[in-house]
PDB file of N, CA and C in Angstrom:
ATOM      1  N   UNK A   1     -14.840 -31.949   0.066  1.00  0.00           N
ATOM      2  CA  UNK A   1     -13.469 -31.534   0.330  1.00  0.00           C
ATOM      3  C   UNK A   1     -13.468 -30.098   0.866  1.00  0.00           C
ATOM      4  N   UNK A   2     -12.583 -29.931   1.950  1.00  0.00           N
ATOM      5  CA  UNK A   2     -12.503 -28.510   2.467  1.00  0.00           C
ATOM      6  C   UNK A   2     -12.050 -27.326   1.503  1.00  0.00           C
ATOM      7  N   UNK A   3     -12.327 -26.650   1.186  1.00  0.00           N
ATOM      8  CA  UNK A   3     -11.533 -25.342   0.627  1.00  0.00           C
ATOM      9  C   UNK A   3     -11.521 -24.460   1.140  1.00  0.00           C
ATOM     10  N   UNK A   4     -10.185 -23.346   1.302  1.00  0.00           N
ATOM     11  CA  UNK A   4     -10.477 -21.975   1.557  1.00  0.00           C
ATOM     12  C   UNK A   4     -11.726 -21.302   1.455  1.00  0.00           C
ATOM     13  N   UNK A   5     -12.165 -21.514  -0.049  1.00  0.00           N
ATOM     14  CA  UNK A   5     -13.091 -20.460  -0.184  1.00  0.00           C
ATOM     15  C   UNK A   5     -14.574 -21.257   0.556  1.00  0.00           C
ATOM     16  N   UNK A   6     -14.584 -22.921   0.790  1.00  0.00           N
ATOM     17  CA  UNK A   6     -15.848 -23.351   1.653  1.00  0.00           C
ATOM     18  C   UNK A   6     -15.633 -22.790   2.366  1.00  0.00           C
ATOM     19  N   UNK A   7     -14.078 -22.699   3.498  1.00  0.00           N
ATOM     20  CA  UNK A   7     -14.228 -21.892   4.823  1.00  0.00           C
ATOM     21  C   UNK A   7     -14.991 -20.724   5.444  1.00  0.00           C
ATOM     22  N   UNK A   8     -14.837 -19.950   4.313  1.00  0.00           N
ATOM     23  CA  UNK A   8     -14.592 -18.625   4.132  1.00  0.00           C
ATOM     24  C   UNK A   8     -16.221 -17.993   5.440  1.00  0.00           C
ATOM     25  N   UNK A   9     -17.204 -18.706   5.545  1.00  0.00           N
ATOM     26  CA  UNK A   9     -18.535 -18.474   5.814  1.00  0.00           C
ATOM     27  C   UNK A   9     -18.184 -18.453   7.463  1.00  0.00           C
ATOM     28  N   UNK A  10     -17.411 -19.737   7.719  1.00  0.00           N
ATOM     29  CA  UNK A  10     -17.152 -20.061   9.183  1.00  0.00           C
ATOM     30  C   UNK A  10     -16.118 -19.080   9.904  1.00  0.00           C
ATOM     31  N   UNK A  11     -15.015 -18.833   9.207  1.00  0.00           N
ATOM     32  CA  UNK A  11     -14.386 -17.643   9.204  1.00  0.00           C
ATOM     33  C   UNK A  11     -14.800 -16.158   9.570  1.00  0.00           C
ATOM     34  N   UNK A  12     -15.637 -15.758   8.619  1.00  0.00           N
ATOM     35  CA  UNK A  12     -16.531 -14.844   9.233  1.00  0.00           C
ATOM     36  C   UNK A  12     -17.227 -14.648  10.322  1.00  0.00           C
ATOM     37  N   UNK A  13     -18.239 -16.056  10.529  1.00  0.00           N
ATOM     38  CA  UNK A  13     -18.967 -16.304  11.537  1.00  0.00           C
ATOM     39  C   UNK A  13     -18.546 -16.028  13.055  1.00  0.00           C
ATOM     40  N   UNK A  14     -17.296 -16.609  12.875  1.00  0.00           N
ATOM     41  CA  UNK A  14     -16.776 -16.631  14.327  1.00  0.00           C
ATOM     42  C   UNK A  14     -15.761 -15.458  14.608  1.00  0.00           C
ATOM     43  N   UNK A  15     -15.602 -14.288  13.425  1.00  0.00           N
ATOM     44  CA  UNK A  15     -15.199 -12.897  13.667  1.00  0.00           C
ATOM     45  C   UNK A  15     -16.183 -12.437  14.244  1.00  0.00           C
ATOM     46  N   UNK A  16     -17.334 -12.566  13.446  1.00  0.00           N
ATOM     47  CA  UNK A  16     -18.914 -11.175  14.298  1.00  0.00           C
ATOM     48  C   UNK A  16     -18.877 -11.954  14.925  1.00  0.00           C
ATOM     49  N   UNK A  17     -18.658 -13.167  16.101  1.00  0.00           N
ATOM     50  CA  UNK A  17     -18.693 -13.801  17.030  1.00  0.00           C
ATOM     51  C   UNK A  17     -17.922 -13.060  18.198  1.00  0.00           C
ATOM     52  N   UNK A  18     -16.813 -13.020  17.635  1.00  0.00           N
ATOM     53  CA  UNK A  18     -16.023 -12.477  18.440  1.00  0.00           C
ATOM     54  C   UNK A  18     -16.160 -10.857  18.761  1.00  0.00           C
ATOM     55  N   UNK A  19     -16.670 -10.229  17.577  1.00  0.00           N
ATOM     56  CA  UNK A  19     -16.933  -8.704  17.792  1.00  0.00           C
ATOM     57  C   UNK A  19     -18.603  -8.520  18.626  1.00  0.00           C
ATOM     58  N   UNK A  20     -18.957  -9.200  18.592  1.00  0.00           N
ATOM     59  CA  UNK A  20     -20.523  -9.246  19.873  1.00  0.00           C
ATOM     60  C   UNK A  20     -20.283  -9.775  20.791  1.00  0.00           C
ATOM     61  N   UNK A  21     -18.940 -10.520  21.047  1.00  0.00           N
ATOM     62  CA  UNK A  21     -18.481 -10.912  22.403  1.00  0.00           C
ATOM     63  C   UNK A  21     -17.987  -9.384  22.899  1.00  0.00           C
ATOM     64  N   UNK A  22     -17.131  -8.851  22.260  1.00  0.00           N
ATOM     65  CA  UNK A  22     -16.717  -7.293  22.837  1.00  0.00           C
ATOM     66  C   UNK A  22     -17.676  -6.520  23.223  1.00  0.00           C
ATOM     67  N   UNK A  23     -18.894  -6.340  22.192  1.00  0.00           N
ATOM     68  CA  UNK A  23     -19.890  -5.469  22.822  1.00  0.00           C
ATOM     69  C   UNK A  23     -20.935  -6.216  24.234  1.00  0.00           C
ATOM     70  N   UNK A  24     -20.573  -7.272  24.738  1.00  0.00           N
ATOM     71  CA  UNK A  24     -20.922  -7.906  25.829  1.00  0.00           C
ATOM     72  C   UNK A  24     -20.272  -7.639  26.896  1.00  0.00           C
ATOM     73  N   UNK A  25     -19.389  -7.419  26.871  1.00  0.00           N
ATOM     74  CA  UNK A  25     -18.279  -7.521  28.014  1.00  0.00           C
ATOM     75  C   UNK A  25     -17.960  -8.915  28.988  1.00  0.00           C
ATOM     76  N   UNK A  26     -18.359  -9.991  28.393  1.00  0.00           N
ATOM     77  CA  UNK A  26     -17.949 -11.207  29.302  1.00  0.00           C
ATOM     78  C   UNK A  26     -16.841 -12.043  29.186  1.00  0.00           C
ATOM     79  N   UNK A  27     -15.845 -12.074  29.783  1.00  0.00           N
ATOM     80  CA  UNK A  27     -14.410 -12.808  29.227  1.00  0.00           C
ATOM     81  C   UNK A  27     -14.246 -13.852  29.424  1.00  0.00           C
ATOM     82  N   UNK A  28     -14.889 -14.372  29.420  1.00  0.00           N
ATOM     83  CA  UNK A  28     -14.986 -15.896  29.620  1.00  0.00           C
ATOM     84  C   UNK A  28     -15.590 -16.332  27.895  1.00  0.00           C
ATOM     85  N   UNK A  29     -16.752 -15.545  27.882  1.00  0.00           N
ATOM     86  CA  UNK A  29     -17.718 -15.756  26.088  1.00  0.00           C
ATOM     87  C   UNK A  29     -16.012 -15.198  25.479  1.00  0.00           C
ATOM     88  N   UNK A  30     -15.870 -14.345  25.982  1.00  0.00           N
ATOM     89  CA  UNK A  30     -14.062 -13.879  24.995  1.00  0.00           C
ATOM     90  C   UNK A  30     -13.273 -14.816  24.613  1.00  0.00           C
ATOM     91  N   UNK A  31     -12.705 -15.606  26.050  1.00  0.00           N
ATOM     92  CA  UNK A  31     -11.877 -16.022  25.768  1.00  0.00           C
ATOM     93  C   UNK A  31     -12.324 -17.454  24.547  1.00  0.00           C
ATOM     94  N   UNK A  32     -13.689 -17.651  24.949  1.00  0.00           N
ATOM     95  CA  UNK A  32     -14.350 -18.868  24.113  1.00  0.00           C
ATOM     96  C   UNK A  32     -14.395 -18.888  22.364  1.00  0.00           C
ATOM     97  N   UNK A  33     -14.518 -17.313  22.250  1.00  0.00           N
ATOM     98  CA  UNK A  33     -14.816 -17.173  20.818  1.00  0.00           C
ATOM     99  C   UNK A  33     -13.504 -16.792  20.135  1.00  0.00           C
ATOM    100  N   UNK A  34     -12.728 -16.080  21.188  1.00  0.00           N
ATOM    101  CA  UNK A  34     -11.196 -15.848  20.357  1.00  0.00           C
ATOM    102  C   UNK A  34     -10.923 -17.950  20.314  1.00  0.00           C
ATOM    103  N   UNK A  35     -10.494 -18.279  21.217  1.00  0.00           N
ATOM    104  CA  UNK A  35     -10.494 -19.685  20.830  1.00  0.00           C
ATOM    105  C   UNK A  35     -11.070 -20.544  19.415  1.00  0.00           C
ATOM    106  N   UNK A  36     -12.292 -20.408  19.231  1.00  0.00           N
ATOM    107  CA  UNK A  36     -12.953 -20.319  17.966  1.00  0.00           C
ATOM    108  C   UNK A  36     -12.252 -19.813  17.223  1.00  0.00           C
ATOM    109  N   UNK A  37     -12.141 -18.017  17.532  1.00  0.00           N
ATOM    110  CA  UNK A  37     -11.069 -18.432  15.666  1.00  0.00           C
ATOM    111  C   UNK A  37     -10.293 -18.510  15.407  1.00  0.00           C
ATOM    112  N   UNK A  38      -8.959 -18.369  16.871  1.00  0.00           N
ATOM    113  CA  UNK A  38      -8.199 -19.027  16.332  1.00  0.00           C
ATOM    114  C   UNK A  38      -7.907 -20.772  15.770  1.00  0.00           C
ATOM    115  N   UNK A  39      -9.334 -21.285  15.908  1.00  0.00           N
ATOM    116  CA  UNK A  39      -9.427 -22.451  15.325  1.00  0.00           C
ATOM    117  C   UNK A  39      -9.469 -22.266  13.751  1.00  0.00           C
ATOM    118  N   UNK A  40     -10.167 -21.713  13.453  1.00  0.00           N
ATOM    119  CA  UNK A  40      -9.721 -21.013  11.616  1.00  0.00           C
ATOM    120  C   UNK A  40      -8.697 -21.016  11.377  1.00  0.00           C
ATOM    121  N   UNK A  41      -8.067 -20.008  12.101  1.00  0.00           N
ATOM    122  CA  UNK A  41      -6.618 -19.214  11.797  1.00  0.00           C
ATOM    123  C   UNK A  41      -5.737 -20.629  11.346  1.00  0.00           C
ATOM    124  N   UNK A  42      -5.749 -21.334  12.158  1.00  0.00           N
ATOM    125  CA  UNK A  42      -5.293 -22.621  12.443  1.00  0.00           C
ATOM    126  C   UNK A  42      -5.742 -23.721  11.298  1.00  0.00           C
ATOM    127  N   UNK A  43      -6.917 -23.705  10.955  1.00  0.00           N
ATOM    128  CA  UNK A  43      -7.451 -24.688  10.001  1.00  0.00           C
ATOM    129  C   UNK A  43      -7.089 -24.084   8.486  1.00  0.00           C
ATOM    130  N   UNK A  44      -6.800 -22.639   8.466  1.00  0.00           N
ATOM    131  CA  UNK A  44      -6.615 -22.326   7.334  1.00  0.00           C
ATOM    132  C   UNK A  44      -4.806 -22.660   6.915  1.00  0.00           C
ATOM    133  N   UNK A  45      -4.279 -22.285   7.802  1.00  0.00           N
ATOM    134  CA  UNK A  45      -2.797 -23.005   7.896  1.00  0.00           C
ATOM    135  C   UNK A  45      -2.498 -23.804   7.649  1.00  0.00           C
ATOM    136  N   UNK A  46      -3.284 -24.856   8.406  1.00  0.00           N
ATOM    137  CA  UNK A  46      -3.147 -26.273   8.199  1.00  0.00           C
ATOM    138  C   UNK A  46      -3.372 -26.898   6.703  1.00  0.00           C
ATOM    139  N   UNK A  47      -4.462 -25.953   6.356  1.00  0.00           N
ATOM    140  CA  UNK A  47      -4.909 -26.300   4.515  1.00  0.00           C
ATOM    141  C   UNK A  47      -3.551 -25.896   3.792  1.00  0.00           C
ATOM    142  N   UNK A  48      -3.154 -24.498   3.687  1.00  0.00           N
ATOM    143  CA  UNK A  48      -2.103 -23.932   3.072  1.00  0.00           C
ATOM    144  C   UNK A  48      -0.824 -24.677   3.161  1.00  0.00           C
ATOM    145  N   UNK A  49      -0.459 -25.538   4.286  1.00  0.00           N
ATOM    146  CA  UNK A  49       0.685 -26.034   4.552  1.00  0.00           C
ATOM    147  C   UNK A  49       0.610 -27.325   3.609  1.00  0.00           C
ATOM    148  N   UNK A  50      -0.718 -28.175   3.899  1.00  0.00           N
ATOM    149  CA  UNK A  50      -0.908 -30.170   2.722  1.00  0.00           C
ATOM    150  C   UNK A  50      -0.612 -29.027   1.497  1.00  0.00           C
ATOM    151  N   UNK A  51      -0.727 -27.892   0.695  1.00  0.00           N
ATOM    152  CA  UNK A  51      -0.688 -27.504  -0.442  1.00  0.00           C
ATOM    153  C   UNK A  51       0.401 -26.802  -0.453  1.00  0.00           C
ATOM    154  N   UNK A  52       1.336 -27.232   0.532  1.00  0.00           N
ATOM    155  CA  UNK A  52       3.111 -26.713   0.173  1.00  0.00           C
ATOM    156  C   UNK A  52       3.196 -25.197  -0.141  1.00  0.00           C
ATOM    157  N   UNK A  53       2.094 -24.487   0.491  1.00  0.00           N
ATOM    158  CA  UNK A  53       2.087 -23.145   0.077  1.00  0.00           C
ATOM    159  C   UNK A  53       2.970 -22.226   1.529  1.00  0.00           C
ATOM    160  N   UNK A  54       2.349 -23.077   2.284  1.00  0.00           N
ATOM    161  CA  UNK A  54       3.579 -22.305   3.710  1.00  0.00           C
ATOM    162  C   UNK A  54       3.194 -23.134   4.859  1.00  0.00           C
ATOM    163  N   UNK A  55       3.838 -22.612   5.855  1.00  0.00           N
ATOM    164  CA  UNK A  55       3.907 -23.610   6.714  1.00  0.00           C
ATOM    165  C   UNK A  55       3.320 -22.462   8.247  1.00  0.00           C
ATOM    166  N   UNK A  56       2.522 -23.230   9.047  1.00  0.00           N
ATOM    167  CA  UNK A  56       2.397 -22.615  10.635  1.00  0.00           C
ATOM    168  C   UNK A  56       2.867 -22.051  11.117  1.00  0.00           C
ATOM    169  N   UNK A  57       4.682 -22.781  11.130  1.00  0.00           N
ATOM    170  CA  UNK A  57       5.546 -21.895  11.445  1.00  0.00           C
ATOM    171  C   UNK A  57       6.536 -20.602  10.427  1.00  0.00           C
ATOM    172  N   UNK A  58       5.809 -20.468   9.278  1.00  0.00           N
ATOM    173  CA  UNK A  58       5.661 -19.628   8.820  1.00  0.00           C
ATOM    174  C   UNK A  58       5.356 -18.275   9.168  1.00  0.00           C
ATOM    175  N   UNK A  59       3.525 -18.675   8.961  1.00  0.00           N
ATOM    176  CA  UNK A  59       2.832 -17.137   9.145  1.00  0.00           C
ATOM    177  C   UNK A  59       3.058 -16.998  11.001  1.00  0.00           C
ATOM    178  N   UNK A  60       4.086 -17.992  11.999  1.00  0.00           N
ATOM    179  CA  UNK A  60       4.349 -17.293  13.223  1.00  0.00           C
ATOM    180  C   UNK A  60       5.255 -16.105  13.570  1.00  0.00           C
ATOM    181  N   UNK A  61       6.648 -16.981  12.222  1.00  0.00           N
ATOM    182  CA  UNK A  61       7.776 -16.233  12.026  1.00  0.00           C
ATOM    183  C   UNK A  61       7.730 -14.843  11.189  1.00  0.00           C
ATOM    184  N   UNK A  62       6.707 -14.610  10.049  1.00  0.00           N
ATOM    185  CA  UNK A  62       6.178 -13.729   9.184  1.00  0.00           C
ATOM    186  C   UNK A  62       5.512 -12.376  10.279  1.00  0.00           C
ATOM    187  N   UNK A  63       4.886 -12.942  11.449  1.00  0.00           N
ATOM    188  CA  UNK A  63       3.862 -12.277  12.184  1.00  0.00           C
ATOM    189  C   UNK A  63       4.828 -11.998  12.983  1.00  0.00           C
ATOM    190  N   UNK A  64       5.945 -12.313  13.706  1.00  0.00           N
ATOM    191  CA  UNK A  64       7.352 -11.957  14.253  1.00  0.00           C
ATOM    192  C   UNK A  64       7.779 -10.651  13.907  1.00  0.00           C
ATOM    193  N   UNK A  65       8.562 -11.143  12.819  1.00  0.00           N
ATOM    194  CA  UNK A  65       9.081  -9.719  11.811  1.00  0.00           C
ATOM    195  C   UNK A  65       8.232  -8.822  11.284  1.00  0.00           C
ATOM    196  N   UNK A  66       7.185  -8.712  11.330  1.00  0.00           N
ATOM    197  CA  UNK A  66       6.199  -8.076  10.928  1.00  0.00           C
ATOM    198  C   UNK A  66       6.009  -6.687  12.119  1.00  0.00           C
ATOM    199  N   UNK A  67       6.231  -7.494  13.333  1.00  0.00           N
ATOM    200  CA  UNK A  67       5.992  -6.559  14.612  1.00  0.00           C
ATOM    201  C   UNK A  67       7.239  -6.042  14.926  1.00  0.00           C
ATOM    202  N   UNK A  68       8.191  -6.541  14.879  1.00  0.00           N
ATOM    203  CA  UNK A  68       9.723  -6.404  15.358  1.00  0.00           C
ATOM    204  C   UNK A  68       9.796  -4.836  14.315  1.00  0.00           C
ATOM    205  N   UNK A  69       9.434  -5.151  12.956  1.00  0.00           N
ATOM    206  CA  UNK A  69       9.629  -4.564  11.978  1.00  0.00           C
ATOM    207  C   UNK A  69       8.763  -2.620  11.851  1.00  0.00           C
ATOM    208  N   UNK A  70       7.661  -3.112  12.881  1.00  0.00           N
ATOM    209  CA  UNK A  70       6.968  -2.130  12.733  1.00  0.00           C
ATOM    210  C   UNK A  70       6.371  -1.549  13.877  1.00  0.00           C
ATOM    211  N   UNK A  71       7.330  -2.068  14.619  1.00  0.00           N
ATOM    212  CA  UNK A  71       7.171  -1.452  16.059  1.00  0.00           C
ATOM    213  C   UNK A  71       9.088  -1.393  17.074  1.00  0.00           C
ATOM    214  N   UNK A  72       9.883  -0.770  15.895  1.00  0.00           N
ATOM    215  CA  UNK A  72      11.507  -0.095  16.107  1.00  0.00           C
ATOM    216  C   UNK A  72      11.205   0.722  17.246  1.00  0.00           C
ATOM    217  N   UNK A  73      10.153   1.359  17.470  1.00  0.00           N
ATOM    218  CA  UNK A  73      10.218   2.258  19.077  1.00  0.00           C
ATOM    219  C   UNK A  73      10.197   1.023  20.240  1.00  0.00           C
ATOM    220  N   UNK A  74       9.601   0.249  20.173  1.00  0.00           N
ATOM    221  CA  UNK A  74       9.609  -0.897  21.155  1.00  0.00           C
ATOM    222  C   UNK A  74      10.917  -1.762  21.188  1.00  0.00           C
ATOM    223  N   UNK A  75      11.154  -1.994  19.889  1.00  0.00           N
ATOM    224  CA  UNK A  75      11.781  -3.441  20.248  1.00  0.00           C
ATOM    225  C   UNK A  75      13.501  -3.020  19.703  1.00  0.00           C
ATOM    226  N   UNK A  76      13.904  -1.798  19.257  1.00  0.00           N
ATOM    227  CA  UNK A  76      15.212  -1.327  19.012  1.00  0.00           C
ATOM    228  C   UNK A  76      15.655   0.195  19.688  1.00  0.00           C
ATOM    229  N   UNK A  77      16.370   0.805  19.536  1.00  0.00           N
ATOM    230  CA  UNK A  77      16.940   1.800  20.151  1.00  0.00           C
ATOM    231  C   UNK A  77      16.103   3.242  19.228  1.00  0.00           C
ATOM    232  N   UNK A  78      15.517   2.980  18.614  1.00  0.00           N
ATOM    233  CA  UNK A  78      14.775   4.101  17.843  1.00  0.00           C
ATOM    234  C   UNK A  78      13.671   4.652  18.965  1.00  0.00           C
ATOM    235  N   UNK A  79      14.194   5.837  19.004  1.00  0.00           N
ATOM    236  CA  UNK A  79      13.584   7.003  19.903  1.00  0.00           C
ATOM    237  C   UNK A  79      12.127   7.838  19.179  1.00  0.00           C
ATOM    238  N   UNK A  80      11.020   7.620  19.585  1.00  0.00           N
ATOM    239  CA  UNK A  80      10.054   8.767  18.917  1.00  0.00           C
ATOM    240  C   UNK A  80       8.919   9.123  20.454  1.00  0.00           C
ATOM    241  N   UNK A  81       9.536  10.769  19.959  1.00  0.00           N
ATOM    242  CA  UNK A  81       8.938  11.668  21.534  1.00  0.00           C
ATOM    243  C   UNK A  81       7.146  11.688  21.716  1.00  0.00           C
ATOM    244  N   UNK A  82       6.881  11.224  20.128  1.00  0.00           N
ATOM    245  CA  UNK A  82       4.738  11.234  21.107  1.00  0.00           C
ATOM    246  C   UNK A  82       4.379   9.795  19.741  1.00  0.00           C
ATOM    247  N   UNK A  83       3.055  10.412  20.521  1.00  0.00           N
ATOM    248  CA  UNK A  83       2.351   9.200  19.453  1.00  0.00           C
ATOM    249  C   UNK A  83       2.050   9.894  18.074  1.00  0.00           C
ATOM    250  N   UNK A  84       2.382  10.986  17.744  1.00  0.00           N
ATOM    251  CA  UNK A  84       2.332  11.519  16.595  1.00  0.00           C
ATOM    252  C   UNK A  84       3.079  11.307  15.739  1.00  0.00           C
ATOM    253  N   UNK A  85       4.500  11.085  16.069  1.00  0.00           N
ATOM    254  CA  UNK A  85       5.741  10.546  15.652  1.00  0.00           C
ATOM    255  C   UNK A  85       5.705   8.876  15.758  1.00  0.00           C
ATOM    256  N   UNK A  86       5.102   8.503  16.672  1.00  0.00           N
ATOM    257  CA  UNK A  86       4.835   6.714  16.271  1.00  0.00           C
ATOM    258  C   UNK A  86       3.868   6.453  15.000  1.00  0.00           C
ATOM    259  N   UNK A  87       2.881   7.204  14.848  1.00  0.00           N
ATOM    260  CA  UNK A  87       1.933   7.049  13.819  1.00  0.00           C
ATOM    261  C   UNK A  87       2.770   7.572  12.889  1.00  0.00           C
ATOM    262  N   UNK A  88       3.322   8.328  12.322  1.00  0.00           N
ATOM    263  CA  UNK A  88       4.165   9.059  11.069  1.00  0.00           C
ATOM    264  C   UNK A  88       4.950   7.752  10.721  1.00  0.00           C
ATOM    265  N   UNK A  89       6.109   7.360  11.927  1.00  0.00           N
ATOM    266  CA  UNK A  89       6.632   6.143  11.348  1.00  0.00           C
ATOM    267  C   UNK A  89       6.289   4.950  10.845  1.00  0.00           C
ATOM    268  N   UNK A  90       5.155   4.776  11.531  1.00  0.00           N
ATOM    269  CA  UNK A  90       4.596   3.355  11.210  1.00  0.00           C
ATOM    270  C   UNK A  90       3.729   3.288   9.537  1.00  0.00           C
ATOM    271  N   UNK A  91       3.469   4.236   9.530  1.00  0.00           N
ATOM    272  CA  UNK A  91       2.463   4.522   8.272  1.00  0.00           C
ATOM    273  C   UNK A  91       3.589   4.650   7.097  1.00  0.00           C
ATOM    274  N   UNK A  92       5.173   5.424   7.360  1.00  0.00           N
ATOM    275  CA  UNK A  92       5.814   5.414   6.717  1.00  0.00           C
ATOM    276  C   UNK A  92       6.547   3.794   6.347  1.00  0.00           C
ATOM    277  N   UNK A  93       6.461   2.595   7.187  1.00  0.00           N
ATOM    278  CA  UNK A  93       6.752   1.466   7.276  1.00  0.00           C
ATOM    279  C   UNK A  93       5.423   0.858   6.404  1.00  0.00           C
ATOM    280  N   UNK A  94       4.291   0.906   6.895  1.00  0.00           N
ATOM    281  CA  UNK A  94       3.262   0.151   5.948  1.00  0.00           C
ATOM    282  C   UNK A  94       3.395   0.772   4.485  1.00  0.00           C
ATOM    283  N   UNK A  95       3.704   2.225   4.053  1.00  0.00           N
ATOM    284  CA  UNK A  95       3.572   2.447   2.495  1.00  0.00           C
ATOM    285  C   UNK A  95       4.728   1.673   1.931  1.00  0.00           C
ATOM    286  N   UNK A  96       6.025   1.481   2.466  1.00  0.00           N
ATOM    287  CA  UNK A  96       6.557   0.600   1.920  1.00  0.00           C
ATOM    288  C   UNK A  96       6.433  -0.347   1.865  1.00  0.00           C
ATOM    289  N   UNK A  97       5.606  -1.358   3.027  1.00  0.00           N
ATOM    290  CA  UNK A  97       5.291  -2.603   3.084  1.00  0.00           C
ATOM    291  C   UNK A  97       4.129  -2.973   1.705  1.00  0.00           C
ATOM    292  N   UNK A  98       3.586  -1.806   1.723  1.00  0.00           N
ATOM    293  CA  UNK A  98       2.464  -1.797   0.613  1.00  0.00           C
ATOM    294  C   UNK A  98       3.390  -1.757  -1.392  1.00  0.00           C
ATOM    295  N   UNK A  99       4.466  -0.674  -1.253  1.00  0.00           N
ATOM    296  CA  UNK A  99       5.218  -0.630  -2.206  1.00  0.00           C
ATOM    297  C   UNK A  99       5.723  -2.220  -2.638  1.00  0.00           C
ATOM    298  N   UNK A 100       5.705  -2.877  -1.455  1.00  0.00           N
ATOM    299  CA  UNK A 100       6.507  -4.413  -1.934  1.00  0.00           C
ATOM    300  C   UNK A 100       5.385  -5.168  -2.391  1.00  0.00           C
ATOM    301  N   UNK A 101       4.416  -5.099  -1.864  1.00  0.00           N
ATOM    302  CA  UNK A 101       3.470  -5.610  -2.102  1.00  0.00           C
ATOM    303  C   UNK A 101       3.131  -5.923  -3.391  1.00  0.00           C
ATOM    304  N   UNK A 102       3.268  -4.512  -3.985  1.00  0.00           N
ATOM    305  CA  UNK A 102       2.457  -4.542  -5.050  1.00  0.00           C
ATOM    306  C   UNK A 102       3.087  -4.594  -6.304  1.00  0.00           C
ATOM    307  N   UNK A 103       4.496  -5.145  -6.000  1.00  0.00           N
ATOM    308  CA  UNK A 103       5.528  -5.540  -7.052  1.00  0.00           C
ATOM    309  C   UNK A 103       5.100  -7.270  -6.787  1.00  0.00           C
ATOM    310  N   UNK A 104       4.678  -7.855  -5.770  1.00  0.00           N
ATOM    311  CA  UNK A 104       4.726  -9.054  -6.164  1.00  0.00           C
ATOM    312  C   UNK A 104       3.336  -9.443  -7.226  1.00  0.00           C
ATOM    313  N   UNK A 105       3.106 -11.304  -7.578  1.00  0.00           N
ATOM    314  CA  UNK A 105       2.445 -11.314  -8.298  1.00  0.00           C
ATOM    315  C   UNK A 105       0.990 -11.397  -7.482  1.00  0.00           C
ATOM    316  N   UNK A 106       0.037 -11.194  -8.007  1.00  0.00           N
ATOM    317  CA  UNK A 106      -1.241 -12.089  -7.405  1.00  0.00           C
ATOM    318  C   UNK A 106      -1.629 -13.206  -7.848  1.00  0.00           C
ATOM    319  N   UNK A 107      -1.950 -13.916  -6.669  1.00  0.00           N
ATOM    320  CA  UNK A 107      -2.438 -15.267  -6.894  1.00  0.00           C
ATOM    321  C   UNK A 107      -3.529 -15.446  -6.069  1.00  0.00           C
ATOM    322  N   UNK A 108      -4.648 -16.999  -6.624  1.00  0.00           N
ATOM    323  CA  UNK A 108      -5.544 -16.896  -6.279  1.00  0.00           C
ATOM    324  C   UNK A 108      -5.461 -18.609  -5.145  1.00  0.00           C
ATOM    325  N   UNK A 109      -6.045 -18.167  -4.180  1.00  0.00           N
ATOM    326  CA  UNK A 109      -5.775 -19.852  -3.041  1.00  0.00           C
ATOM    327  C   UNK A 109      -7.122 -20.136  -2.966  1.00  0.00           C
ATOM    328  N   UNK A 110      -8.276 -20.465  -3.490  1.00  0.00           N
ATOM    329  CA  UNK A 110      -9.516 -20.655  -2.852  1.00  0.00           C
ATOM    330  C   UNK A 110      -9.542 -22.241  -3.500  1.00  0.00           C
ATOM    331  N   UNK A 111      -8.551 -22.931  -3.852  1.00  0.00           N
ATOM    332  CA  UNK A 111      -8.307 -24.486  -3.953  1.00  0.00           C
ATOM    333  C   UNK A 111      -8.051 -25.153  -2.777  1.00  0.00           C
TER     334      UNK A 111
END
């Protein structure tokens, strides 16, 4: 039976796959190995979703608001004059993202 935590090896694999495709420079091996994981990305979803834990279109909509959320210089009327002021905000957005975080519970998925 598949599990997260069996995955977990192939997962990896096809990250340093993808990070020795970068130090290659060939985009074609790129586009091959990002393909690869997003076959993970995808297989791990697919597990999480038969176990009613979330759904595909979930972590799309999650990964949505996530950017919308943490990138207000792009995608709303919020003005910041350098990248010094983009980094201040954004870091000020992840400590809270982190503050929520760590009010929720932990749980363990490697079933």
């Amino acid at each position: 039976m598949l599990t997260l935590e069996s995955l977990r090896v192939y997962l990896a694999e096809e990250f340093q796959e993808v990070l020795g495709t970068l130090d290659n420079g060939d985009p074609n091996t790129l586009k091959e190995e990002l393909g690869d994981l997003l076959f993970q990305i995808l297989l791990y979803g697919q597990l999480a979703s038969e176990r009613g834990w979330f759904t595909l279109q979930e972590i799309v909509e999650g990964l949505h608001h996530k950017i919308m959320r943490r990138n207000q210089h792009v995608f709303s009327d919020l003005v910041l004059t350098d990248l010094e002021a983009v980094n201040l905000h954004w870091q000020s957005i992840k400590e809270s993202e982190r503050n929520q975080d760590s009010k929720r519970k932990n749980w363990k998925c490697m079933t």
